[in-house]
C-alpha atoms as a PDB file:
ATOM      1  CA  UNK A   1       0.000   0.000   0.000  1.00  0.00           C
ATOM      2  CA  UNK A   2       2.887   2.212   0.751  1.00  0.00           C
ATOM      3  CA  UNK A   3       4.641   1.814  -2.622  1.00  0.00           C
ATOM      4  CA  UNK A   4       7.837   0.304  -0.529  1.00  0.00           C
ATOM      5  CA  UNK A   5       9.619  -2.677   0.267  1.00  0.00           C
ATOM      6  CA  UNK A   6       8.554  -5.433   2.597  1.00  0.00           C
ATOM      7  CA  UNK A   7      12.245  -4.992   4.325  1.00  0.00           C
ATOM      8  CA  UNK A   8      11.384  -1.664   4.366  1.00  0.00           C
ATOM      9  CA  UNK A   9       8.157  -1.504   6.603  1.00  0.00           C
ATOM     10  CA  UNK A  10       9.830  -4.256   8.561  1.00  0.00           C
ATOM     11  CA  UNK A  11      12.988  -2.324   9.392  1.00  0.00           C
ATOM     12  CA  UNK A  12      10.683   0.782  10.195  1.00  0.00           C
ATOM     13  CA  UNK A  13       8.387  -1.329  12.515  1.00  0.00           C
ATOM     14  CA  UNK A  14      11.421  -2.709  14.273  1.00  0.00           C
ATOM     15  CA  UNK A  15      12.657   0.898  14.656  1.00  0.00           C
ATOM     16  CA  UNK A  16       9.401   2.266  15.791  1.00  0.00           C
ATOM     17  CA  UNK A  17       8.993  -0.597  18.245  1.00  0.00           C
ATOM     18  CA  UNK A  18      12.187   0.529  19.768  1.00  0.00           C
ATOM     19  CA  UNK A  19      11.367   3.985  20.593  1.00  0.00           C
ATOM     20  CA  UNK A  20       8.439   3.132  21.918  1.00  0.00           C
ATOM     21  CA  UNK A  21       5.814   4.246  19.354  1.00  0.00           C
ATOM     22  CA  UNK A  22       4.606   0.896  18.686  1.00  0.00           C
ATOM     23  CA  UNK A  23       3.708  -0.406  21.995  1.00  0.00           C
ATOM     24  CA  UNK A  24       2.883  -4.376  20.884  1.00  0.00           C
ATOM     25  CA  UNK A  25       0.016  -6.519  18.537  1.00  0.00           C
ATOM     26  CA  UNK A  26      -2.902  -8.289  20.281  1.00  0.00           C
ATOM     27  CA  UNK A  27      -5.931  -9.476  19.280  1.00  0.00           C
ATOM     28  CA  UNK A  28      -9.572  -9.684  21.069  1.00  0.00           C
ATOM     29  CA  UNK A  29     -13.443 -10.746  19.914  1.00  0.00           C
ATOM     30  CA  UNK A  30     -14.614  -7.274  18.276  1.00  0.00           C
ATOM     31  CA  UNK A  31     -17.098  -5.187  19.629  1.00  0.00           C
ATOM     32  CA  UNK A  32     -19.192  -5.832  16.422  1.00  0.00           C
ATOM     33  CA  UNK A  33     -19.684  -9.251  16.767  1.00  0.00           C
ATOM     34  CA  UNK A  34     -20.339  -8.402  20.709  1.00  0.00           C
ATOM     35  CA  UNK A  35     -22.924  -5.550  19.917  1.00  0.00           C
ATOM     36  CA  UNK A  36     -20.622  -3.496  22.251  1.00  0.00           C
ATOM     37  CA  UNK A  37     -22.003   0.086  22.626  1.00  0.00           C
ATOM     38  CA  UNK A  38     -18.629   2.072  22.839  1.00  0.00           C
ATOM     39  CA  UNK A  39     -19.797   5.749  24.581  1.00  0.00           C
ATOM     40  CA  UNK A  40     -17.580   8.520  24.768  1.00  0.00           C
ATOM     41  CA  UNK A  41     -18.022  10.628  28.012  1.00  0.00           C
ATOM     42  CA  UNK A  42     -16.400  14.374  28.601  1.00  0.00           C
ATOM     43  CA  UNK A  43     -15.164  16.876  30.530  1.00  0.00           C
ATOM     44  CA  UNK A  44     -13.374  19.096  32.858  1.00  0.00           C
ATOM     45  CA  UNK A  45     -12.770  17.719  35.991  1.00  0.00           C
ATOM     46  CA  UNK A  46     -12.469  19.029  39.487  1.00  0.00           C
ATOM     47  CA  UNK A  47     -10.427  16.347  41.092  1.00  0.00           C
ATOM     48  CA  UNK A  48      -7.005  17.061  42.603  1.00  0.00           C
ATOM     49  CA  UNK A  49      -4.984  14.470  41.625  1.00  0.00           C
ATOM     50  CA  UNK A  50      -5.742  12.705  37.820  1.00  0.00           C
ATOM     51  CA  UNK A  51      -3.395   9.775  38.742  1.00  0.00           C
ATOM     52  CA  UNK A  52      -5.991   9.056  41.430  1.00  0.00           C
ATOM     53  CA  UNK A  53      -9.043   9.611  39.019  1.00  0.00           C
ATOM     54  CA  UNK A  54      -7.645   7.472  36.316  1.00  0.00           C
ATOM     55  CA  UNK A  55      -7.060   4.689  38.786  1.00  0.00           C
ATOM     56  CA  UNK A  56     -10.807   5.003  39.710  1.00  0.00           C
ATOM     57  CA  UNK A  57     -11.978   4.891  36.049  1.00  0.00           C
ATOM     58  CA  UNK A  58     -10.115   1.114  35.947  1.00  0.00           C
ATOM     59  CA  UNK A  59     -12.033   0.207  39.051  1.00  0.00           C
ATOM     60  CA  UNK A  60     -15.217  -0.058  36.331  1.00  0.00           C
ATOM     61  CA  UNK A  61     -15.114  -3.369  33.691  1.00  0.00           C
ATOM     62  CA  UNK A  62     -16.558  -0.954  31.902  1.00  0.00           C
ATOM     63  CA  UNK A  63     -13.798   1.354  31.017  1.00  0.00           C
ATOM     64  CA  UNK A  64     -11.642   0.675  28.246  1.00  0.00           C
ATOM     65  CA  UNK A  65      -9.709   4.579  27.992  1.00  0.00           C
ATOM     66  CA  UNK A  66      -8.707   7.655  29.741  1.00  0.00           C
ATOM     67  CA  UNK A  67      -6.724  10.585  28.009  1.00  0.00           C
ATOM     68  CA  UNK A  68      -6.440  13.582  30.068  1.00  0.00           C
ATOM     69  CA  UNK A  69      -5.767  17.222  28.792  1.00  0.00           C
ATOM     70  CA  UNK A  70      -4.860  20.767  29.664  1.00  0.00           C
ATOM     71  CA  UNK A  71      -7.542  22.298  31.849  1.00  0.00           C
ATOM     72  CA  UNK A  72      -7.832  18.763  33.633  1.00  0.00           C
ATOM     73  CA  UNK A  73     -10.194  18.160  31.022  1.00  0.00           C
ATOM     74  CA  UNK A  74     -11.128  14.367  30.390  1.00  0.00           C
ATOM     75  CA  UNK A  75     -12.233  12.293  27.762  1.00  0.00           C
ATOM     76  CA  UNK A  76     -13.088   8.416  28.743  1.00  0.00           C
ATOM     77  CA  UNK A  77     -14.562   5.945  25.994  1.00  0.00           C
ATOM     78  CA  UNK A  78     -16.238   3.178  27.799  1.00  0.00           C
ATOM     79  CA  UNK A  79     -17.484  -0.343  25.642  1.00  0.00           C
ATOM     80  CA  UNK A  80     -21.219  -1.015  27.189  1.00  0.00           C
ATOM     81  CA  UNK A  81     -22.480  -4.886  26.841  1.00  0.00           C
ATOM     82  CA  UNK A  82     -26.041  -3.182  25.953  1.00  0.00           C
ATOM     83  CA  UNK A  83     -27.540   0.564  26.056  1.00  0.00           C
ATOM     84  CA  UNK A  84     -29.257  -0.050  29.949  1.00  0.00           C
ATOM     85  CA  UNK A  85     -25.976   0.035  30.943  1.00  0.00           C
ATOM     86  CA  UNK A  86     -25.594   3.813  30.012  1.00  0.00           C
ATOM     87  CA  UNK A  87     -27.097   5.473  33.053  1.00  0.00           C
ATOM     88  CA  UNK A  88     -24.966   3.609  35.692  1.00  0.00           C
ATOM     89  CA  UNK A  89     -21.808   3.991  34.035  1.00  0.00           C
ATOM     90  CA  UNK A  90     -22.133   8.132  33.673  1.00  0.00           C
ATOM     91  CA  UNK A  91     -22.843   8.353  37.128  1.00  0.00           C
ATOM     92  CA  UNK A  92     -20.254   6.024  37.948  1.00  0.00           C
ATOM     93  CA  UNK A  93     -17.564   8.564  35.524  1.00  0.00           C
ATOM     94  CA  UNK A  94     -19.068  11.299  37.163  1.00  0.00           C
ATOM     95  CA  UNK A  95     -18.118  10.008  40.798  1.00  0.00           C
ATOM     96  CA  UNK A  96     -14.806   8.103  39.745  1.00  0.00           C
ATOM     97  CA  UNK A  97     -13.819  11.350  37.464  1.00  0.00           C
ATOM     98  CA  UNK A  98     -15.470  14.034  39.569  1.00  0.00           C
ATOM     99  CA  UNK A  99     -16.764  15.129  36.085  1.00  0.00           C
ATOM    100  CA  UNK A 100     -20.197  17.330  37.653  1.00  0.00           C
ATOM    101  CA  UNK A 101     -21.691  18.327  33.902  1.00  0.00           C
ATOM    102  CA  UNK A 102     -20.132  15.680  31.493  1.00  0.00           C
ATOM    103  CA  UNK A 103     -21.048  15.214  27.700  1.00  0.00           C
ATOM    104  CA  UNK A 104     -22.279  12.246  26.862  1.00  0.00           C
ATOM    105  CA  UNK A 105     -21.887  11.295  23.104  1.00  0.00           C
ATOM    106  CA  UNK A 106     -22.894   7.293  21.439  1.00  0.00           C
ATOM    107  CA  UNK A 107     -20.637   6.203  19.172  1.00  0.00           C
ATOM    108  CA  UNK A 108     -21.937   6.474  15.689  1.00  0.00           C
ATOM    109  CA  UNK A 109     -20.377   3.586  13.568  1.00  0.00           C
ATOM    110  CA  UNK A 110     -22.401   3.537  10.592  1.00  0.00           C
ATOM    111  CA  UNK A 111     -21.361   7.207   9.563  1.00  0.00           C
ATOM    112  CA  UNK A 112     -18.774   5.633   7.034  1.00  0.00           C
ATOM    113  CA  UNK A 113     -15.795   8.368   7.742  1.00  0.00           C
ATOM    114  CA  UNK A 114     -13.475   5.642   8.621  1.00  0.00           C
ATOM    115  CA  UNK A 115     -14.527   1.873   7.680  1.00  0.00           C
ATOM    116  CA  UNK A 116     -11.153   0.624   7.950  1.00  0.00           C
ATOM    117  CA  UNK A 117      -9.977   2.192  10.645  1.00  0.00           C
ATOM    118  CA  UNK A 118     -10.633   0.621  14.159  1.00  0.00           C
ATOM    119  CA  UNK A 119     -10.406   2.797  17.246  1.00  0.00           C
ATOM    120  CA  UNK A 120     -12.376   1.937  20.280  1.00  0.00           C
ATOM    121  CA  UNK A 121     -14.699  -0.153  18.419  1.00  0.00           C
ATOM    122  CA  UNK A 122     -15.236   2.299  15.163  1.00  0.00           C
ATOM    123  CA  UNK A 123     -15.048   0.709  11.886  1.00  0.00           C
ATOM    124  CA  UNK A 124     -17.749  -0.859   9.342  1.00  0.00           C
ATOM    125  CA  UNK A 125     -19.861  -3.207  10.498  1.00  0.00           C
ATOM    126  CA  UNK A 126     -20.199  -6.633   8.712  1.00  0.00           C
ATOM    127  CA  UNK A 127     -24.302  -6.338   7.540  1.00  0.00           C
ATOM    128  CA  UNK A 128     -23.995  -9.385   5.081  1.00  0.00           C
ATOM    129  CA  UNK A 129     -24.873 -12.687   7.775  1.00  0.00           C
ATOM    130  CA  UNK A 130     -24.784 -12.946  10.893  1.00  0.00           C
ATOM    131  CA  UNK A 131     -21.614 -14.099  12.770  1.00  0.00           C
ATOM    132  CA  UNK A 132     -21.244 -17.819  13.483  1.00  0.00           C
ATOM    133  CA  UNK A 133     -21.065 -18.075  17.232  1.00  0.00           C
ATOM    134  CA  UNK A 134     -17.634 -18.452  18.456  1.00  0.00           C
ATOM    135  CA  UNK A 135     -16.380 -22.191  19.443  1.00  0.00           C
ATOM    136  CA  UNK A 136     -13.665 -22.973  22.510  1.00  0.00           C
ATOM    137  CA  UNK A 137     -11.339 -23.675  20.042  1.00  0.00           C
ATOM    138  CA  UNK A 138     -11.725 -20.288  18.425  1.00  0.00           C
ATOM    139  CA  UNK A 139     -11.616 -18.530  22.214  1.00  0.00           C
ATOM    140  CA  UNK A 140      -8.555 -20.188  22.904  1.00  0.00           C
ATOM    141  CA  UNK A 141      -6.980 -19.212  19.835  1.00  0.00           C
ATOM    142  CA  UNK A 142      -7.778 -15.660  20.255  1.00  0.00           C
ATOM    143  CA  UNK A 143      -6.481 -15.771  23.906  1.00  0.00           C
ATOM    144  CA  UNK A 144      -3.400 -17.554  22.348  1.00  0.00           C
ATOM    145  CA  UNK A 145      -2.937 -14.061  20.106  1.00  0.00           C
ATOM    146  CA  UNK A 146      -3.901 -11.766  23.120  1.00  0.00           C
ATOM    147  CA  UNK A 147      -0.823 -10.549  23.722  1.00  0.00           C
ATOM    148  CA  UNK A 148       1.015 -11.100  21.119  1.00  0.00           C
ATOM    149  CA  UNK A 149      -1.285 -11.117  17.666  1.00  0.00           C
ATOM    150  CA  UNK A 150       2.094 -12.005  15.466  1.00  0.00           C
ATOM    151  CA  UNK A 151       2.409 -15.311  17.095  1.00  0.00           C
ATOM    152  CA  UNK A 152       3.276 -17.846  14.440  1.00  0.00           C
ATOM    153  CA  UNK A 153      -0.127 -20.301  13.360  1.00  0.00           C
ATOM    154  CA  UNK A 154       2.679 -23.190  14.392  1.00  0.00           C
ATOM    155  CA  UNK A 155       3.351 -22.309  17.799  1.00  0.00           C
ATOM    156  CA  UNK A 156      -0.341 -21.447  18.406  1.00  0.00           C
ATOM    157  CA  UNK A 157      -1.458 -25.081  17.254  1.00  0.00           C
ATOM    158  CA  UNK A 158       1.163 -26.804  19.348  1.00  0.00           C
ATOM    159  CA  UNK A 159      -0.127 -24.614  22.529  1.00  0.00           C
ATOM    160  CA  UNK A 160      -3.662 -25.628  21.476  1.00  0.00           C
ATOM    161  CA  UNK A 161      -2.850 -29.137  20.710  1.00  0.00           C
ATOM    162  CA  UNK A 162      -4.739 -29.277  17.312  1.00  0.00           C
ATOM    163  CA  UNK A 163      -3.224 -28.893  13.608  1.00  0.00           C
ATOM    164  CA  UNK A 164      -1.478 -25.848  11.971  1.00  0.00           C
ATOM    165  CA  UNK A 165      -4.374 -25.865   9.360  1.00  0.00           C
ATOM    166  CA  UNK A 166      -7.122 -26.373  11.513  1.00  0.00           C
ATOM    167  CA  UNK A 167      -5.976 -23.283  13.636  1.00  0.00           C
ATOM    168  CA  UNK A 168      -5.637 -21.359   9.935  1.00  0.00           C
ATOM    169  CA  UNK A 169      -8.912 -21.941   8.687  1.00  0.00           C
ATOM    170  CA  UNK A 170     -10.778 -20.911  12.284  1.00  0.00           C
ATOM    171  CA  UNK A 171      -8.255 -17.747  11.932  1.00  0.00           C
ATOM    172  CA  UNK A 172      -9.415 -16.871   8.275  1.00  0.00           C
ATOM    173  CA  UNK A 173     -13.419 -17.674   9.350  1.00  0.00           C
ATOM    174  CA  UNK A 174     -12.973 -15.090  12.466  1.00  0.00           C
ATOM    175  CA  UNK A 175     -11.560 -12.362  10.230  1.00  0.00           C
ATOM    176  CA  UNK A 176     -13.965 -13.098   7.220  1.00  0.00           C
ATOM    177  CA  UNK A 177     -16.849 -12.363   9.853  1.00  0.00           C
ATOM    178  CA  UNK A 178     -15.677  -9.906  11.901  1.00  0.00           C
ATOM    179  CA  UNK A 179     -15.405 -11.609  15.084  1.00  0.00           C
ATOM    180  CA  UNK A 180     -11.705 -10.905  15.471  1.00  0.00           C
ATOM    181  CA  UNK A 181      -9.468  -7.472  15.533  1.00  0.00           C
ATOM    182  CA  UNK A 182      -6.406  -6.981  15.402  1.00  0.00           C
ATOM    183  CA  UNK A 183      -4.834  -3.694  17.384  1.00  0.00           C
ATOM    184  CA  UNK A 184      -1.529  -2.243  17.252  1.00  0.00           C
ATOM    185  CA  UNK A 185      -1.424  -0.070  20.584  1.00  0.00           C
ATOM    186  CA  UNK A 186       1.104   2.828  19.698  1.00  0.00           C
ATOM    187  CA  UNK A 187       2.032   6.056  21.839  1.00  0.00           C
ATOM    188  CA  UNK A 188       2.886   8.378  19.315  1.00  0.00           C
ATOM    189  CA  UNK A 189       4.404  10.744  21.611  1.00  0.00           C
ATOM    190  CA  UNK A 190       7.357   9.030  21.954  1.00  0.00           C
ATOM    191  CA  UNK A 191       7.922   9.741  18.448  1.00  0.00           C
ATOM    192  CA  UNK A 192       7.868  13.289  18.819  1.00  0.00           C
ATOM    193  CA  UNK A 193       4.584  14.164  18.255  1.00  0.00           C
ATOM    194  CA  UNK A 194       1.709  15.732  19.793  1.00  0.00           C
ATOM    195  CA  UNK A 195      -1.740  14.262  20.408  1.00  0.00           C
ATOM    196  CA  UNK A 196      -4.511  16.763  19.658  1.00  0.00           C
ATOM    197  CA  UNK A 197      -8.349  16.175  19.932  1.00  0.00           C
ATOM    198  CA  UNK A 198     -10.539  19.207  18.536  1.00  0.00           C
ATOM    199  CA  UNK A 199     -14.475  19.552  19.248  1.00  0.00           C
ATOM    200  CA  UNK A 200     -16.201  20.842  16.157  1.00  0.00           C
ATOM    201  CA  UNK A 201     -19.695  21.877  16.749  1.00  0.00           C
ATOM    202  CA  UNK A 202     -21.489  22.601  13.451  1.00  0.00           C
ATOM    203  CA  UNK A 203     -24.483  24.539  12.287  1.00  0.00           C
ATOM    204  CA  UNK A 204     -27.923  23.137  12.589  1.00  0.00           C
ATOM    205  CA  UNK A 205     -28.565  21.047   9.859  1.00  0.00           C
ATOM    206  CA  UNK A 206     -25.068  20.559   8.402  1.00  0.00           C
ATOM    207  CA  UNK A 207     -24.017  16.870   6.571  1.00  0.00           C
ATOM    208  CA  UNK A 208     -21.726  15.825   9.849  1.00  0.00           C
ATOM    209  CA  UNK A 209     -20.399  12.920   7.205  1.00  0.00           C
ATOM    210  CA  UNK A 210     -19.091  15.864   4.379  1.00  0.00           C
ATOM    211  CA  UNK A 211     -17.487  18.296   7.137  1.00  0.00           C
ATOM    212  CA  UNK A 212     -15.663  14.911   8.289  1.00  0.00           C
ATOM    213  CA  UNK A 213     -14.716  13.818   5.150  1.00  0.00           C
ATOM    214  CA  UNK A 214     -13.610  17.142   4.472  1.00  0.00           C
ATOM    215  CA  UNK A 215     -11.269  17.446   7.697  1.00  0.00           C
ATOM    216  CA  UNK A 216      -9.600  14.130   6.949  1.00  0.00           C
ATOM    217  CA  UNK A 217      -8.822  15.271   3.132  1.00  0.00           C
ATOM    218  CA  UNK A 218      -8.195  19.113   3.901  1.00  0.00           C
ATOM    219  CA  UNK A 219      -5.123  17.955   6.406  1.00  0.00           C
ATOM    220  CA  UNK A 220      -3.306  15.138   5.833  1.00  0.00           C
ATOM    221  CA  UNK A 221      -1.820  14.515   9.884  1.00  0.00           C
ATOM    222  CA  UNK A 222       0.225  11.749  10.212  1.00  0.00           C
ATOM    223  CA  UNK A 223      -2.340   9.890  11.574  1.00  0.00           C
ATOM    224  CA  UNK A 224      -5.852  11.336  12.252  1.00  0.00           C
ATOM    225  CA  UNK A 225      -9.759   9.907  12.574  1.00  0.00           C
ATOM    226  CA  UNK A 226     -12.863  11.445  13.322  1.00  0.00           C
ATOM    227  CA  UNK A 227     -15.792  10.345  15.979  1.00  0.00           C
ATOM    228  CA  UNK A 228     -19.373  11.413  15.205  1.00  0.00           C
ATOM    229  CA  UNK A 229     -22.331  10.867  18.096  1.00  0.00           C
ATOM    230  CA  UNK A 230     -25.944   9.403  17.166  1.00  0.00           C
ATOM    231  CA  UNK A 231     -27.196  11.536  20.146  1.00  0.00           C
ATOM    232  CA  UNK A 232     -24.911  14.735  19.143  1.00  0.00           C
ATOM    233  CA  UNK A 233     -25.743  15.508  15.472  1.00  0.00           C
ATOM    234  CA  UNK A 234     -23.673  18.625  15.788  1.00  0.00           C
ATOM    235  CA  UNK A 235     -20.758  17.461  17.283  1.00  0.00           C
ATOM    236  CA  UNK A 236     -17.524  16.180  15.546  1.00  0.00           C
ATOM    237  CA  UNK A 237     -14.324  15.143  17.406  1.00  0.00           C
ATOM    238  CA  UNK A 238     -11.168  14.722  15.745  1.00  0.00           C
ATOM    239  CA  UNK A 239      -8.189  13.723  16.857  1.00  0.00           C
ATOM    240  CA  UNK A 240      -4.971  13.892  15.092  1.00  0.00           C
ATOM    241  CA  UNK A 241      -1.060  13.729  15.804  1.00  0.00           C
ATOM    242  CA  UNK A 242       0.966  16.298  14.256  1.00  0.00           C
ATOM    243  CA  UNK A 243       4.829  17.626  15.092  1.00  0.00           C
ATOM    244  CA  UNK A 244       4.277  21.059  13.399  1.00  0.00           C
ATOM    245  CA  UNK A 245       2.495  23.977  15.518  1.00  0.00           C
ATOM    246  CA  UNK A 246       2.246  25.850  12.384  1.00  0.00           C
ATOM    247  CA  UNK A 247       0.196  23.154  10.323  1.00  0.00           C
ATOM    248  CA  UNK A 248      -2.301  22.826  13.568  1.00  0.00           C
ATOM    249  CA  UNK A 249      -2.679  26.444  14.175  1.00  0.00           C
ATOM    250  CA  UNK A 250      -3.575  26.857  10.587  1.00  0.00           C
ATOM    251  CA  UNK A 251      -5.909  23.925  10.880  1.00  0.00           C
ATOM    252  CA  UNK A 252      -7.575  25.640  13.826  1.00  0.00           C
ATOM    253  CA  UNK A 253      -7.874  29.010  12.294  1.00  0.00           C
ATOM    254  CA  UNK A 254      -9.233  27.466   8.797  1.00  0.00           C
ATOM    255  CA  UNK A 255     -11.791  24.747  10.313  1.00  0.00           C
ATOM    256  CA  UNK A 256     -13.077  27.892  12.370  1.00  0.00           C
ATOM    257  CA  UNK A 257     -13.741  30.093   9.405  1.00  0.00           C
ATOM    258  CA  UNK A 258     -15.778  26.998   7.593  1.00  0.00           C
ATOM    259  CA  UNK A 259     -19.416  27.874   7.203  1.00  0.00           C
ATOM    260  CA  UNK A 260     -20.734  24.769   8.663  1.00  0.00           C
ATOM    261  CA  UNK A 261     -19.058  25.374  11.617  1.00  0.00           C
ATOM    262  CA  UNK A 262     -20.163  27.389  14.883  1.00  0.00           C
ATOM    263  CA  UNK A 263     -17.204  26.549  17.382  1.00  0.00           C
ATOM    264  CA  UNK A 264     -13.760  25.041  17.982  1.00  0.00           C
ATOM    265  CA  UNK A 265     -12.191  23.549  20.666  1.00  0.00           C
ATOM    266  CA  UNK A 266      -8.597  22.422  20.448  1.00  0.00           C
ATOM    267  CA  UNK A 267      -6.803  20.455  23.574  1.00  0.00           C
ATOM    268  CA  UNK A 268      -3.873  19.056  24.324  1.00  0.00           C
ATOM    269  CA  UNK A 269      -3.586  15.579  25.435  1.00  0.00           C
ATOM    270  CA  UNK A 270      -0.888  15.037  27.825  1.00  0.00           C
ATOM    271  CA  UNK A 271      -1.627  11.469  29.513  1.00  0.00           C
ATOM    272  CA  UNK A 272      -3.331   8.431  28.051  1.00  0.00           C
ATOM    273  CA  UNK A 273      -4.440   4.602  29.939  1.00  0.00           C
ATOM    274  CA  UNK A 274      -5.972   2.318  28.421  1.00  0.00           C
ATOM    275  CA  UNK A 275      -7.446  -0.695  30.360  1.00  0.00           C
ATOM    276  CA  UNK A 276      -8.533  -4.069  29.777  1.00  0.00           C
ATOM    277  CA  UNK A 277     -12.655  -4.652  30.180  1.00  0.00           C
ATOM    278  CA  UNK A 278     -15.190  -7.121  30.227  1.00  0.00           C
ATOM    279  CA  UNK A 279     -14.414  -8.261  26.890  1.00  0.00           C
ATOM    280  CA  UNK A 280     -10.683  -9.192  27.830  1.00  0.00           C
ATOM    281  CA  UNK A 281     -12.365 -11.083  30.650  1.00  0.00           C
ATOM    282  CA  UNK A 282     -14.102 -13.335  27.963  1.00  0.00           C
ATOM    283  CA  UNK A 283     -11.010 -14.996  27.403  1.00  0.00           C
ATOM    284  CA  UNK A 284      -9.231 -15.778  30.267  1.00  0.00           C
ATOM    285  CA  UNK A 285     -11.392 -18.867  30.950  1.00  0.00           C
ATOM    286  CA  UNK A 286     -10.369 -19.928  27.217  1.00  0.00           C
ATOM    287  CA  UNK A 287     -13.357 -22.008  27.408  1.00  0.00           C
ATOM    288  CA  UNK A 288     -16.638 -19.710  28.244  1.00  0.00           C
ATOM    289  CA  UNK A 289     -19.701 -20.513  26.317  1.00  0.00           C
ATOM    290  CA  UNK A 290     -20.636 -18.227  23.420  1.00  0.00           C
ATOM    291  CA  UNK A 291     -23.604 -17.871  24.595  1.00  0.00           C
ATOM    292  CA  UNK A 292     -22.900 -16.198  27.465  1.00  0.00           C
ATOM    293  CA  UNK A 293     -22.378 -13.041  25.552  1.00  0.00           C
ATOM    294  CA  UNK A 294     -24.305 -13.516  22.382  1.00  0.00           C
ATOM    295  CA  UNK A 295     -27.491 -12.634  21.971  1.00  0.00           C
ATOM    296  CA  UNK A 296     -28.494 -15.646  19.597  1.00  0.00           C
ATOM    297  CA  UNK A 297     -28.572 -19.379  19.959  1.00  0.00           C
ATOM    298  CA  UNK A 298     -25.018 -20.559  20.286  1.00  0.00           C
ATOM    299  CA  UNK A 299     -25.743 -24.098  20.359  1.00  0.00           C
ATOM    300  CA  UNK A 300     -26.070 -24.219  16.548  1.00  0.00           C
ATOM    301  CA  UNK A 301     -23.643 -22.231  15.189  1.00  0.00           C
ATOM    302  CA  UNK A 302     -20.218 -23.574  16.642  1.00  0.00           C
ATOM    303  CA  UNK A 303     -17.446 -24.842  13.849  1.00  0.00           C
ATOM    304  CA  UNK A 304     -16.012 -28.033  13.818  1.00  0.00           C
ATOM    305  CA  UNK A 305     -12.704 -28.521  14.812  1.00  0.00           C
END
């Protein structure tokens, strides 16, 4: 895709790695073939101490990130099992966070800005059949890649006791579906650059998907993406890396003069945690029953080893 050599992207990866941009490769079950409900809750807090607030947010199985920024504002992206679990966890932010008015925003994942880009549970949805339900063979292969997703298929079917082909074909069914991601956690910082979210609130009745589409073609960051809300039709969120204050101020001043838009608000993001939830707890009995976390029959869908 790059237009270089495989050496090439391997070399860079090692060196990347290194620094400590690229912070590993794991795998988990997605959030789309768990009907997760990833919610993004917001900001300033009053608390004293953020260390302290960020170890409260973990207290929650709830809570998969934290990022802090200047003004002790806080952003925290939480994966629900189902929508009835919305009220409790808010106040439960509000408490842990000492948040007192937060913003409450639903992911929208349908809004097509970023299909192929999964952040917190973002990306396209599969819509052509539903998933098969997952077998214990394919849990324990997807605890096998946990926490380390480049594991060779070899090693994992000698931990799993089953064949090197058997263990490929229940790898290419899980990715065919959906039912397994891939994540490469990365702290860009350590590369030099800095990690910016801006809240764009647009004018009634502006296309939230064209001012998105236009913010990710208008300025090329090194890496950028874009959250809309299904409850917060005027309210974009990007977030972006970038190493040049001159490219962000002119970002700022240019996204602020756009006619669909009403307000900016650019922060700095200084910290960032990410925890494990309820969904890493799916796998560490390698053997629970799909059905305690699917909505349909399980029973009938399993794949044969």
């Amino acid at each position: 895709r790059l237009g270089i050599s495989r050496q090439a992207v391997h070399h860079r990866m090692q060196v990347l790695t290194q620094i400590g941009v690229i912070k590993g490769m794991v795998a988990s079950i997605s959030v789309s073939y768990l009907d997760a409900v990833p919610v993004a809750i917001s900001g300033p807090s009053r608390t004293a101490s953020v260390e302290k607030a960020l170890d409260r947010l973990g207290e929650s199985e709830l809570t998969r990130r934290a990022v802090v920024c200047g003004g002790n504002y806080i952003y925290i992206v939480g994966f629900l099992r189902n929508i009835s679990e919305l009220e409790g966890y808010v106040e439960f932010v509000k408490q842990a966070a000492e948040l007192p008015e937060p913003t409450v925003g639903i992911y929208c994942l349908d809004d097509e800005l970023m299909p192929y880009y999964s952040v917190d549970g973002g990306g396209r949805r599969r819509q052509t059949q539903r998933p098969s339900a997952l077998s214990t063979l394919d849990l324990r292969i997807i605890s096998a890649l946990k926490d380390n997703a480049r594991r060779p298929i070899a090693e994992i079917a000698k931990l799993l006791g089953v064949s090197a082909k058997t263990v490929r074909r229940h790898l290419e069914d899980m990715m065919a579906e959906g039912s397994l991601e891939f994540h490469l956690p990365a702290d860009l910082a350590a590369g030099g650059d800095m990690f910016l979210l801006m809240q764009v609130t647009m004018r009634e009745g502006a296309n939230k998907r064209e001012v998105g589409k236009k913010l990710l073609s208008r300025y090329p960051f090194q890496d950028a993406y874009v959250r809309t809300h299904s409850n917060l039709p005027n309210l974009l969120v990007w977030v972006f890396w970038s190493d040049d204050i001159n490219e962000i101020r002119r970002a700022v001043r240019e996204v602020g003069e756009d006619k669909d838009v009403v307000a900016v608000m650019l922060n700095f993001a200084y910290i960032e945690r990410i925890y494990e939830t309820w969904r890493e707890n799916l796998l560490k009995g390698q053997a629970a029953p799909c059905g305690s976390f699917r909505t349909h029959d399980a029973g009938s869908g399993h794949r044969k080893n």
